[in-house]
C-alpha atoms as a PDB file:
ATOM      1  CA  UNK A   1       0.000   0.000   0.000  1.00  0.00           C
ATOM      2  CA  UNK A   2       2.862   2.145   0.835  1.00  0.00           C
ATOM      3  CA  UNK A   3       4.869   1.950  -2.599  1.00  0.00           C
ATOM      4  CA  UNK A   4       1.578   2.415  -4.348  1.00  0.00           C
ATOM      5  CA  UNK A   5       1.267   5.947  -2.385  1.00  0.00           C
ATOM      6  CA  UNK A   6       4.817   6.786  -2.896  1.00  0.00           C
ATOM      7  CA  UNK A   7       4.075   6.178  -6.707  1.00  0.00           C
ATOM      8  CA  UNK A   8       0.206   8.207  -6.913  1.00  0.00           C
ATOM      9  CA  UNK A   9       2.445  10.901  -5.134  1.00  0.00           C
ATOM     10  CA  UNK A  10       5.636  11.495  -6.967  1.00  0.00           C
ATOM     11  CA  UNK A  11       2.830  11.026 -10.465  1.00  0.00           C
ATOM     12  CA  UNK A  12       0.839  14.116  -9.000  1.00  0.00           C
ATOM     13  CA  UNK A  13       4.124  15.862  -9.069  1.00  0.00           C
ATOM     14  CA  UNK A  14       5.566  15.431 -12.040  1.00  0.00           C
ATOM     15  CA  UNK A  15       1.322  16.271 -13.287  1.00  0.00           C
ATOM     16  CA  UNK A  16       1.404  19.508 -11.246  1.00  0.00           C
ATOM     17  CA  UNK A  17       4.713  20.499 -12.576  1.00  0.00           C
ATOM     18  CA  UNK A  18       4.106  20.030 -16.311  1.00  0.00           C
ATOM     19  CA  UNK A  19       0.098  22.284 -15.546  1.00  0.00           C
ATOM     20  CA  UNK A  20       2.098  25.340 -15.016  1.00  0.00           C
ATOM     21  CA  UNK A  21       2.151  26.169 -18.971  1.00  0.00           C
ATOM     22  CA  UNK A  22      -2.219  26.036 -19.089  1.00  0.00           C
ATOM     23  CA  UNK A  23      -2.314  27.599 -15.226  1.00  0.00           C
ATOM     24  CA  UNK A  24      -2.560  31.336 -16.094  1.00  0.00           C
ATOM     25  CA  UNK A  25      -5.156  30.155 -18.807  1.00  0.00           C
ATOM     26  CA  UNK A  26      -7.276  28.676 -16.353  1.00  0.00           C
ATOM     27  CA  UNK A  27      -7.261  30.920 -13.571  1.00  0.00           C
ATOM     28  CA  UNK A  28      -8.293  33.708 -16.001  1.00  0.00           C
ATOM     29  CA  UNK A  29     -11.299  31.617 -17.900  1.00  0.00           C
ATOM     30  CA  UNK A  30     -12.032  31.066 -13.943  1.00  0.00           C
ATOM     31  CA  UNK A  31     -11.638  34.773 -13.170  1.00  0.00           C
ATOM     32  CA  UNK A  32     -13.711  36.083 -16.125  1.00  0.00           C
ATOM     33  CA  UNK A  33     -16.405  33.541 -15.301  1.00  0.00           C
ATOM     34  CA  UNK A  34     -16.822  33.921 -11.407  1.00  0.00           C
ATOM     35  CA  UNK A  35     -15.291  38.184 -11.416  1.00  0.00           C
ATOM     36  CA  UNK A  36     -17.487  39.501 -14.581  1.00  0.00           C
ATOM     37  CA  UNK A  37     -20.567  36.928 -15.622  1.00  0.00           C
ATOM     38  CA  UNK A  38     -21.881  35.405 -13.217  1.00  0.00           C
ATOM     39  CA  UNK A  39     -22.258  38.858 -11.352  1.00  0.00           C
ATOM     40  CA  UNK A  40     -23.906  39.809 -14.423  1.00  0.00           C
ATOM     41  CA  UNK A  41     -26.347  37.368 -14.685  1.00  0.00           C
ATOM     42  CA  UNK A  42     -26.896  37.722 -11.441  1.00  0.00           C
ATOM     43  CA  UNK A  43     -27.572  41.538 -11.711  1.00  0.00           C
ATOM     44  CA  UNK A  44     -29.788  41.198 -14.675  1.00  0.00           C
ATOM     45  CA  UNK A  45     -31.574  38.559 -12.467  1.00  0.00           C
ATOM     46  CA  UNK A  46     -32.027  41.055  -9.838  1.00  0.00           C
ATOM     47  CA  UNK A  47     -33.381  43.819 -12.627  1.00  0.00           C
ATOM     48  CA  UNK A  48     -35.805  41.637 -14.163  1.00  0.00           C
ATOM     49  CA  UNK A  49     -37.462  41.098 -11.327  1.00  0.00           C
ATOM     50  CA  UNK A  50     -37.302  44.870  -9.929  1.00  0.00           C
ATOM     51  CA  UNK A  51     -39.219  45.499 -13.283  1.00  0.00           C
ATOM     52  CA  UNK A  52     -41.492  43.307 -12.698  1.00  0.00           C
ATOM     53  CA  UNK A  53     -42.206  44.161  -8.980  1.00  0.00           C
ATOM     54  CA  UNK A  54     -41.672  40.700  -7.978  1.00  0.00           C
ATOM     55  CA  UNK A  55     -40.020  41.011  -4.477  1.00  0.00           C
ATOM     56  CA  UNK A  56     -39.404  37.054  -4.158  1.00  0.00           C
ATOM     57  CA  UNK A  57     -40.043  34.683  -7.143  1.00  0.00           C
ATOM     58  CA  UNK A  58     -42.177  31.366  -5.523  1.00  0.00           C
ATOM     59  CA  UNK A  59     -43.987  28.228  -6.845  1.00  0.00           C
ATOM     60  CA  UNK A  60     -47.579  30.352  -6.198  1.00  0.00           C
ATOM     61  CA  UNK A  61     -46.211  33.387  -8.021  1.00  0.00           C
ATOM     62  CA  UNK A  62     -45.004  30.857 -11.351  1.00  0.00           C
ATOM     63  CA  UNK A  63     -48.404  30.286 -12.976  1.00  0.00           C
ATOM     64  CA  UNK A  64     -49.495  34.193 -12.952  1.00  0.00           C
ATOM     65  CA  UNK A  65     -45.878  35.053 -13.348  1.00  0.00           C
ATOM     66  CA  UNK A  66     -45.451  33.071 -16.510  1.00  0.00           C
ATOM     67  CA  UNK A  67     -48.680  34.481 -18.293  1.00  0.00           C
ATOM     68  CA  UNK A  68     -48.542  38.042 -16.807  1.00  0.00           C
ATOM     69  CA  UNK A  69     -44.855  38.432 -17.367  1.00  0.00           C
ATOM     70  CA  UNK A  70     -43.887  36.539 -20.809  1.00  0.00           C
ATOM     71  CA  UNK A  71     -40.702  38.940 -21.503  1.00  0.00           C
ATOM     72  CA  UNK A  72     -39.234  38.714 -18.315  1.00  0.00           C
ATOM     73  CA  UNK A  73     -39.886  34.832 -18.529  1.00  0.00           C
ATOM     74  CA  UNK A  74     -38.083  34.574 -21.658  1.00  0.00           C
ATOM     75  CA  UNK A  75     -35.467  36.602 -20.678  1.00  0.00           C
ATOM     76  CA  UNK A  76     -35.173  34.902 -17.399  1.00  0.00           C
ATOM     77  CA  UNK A  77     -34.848  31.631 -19.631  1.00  0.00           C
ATOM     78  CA  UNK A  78     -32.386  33.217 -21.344  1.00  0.00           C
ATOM     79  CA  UNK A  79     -30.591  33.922 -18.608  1.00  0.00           C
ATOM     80  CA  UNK A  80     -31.077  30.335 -17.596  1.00  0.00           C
ATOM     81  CA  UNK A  81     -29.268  28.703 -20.512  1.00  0.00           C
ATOM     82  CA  UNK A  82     -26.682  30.997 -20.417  1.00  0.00           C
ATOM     83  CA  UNK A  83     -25.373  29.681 -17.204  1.00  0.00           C
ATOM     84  CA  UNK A  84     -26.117  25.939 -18.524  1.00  0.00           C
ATOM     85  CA  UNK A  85     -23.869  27.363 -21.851  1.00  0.00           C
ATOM     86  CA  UNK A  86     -21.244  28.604 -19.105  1.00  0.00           C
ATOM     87  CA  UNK A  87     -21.138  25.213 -17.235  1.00  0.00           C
ATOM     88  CA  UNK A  88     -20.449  23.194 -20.646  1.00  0.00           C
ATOM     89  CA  UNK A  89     -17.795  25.580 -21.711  1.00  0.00           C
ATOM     90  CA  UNK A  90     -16.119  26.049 -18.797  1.00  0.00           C
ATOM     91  CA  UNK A  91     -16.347  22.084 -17.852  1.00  0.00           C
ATOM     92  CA  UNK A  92     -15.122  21.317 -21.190  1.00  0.00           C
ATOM     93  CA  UNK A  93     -11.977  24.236 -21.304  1.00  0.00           C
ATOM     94  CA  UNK A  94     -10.618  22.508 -18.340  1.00  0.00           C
ATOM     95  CA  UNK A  95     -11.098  19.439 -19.729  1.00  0.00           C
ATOM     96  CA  UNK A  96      -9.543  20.457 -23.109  1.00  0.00           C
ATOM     97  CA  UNK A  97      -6.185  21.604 -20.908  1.00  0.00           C
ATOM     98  CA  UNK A  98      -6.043  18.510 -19.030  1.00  0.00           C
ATOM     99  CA  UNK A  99      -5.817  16.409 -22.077  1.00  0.00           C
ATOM    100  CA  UNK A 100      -3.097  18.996 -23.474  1.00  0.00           C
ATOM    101  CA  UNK A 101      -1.489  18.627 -19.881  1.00  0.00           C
ATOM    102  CA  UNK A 102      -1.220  14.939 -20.532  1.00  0.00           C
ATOM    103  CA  UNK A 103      -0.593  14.934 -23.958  1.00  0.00           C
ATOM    104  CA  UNK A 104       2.769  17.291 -23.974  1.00  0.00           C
ATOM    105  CA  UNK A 105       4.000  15.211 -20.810  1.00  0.00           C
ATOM    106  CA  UNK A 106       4.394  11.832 -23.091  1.00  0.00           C
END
């Protein structure tokens, strides 16, 4: 058990070493995402309901909400699939520089 540590160990090393090069790429994909979208999103969450003088959005306000309200629905859609958009990309960008990580250290 102990050689197989010693092994898992000195492999994340040599992994962590060769991530510098796609580090700075990361960290600012993360940066943009968490520092400038997301606050956006969540700000134009925020304003569509202010326009529509919704203090708190709940399951009895969703029927009348949805008729009443269609532009702020599909805008809050919108906003809904952008985040799901933002997930993939991000999900897959890391993913993309792990397999470059790997690839370069063979």
């Amino acid at each position: 058990m102990l050689p197989m540590l010693k092994e898992n160990t000195s492999q994340l090393i040599g992994f962590l070493k060769q991530t510098t090069r796609y580090f700075r790429d990361v960290l600012l994909m993360h940066g943009l995402l968490l520092f400038i979208i997301i606050p956006l999103l969540s700000n134009g969450t925020k304003l569509l309901f202010q326009l529509a003088d919704i203090p708190s959005f709940t399951l009895e306000l969703f029927y009348p909400f949805i008729f009443q309200h269609p532009f702020i629905t599909f805008s809050l859609i919108m906003i809904l699939l952008s985040v799901v958009v933002l997930i993939y990309f991000e999900f897959t960008f890391l993913l993309l520089s792990l397999y470059f990580i790997c690839k370069f250290q063979v």
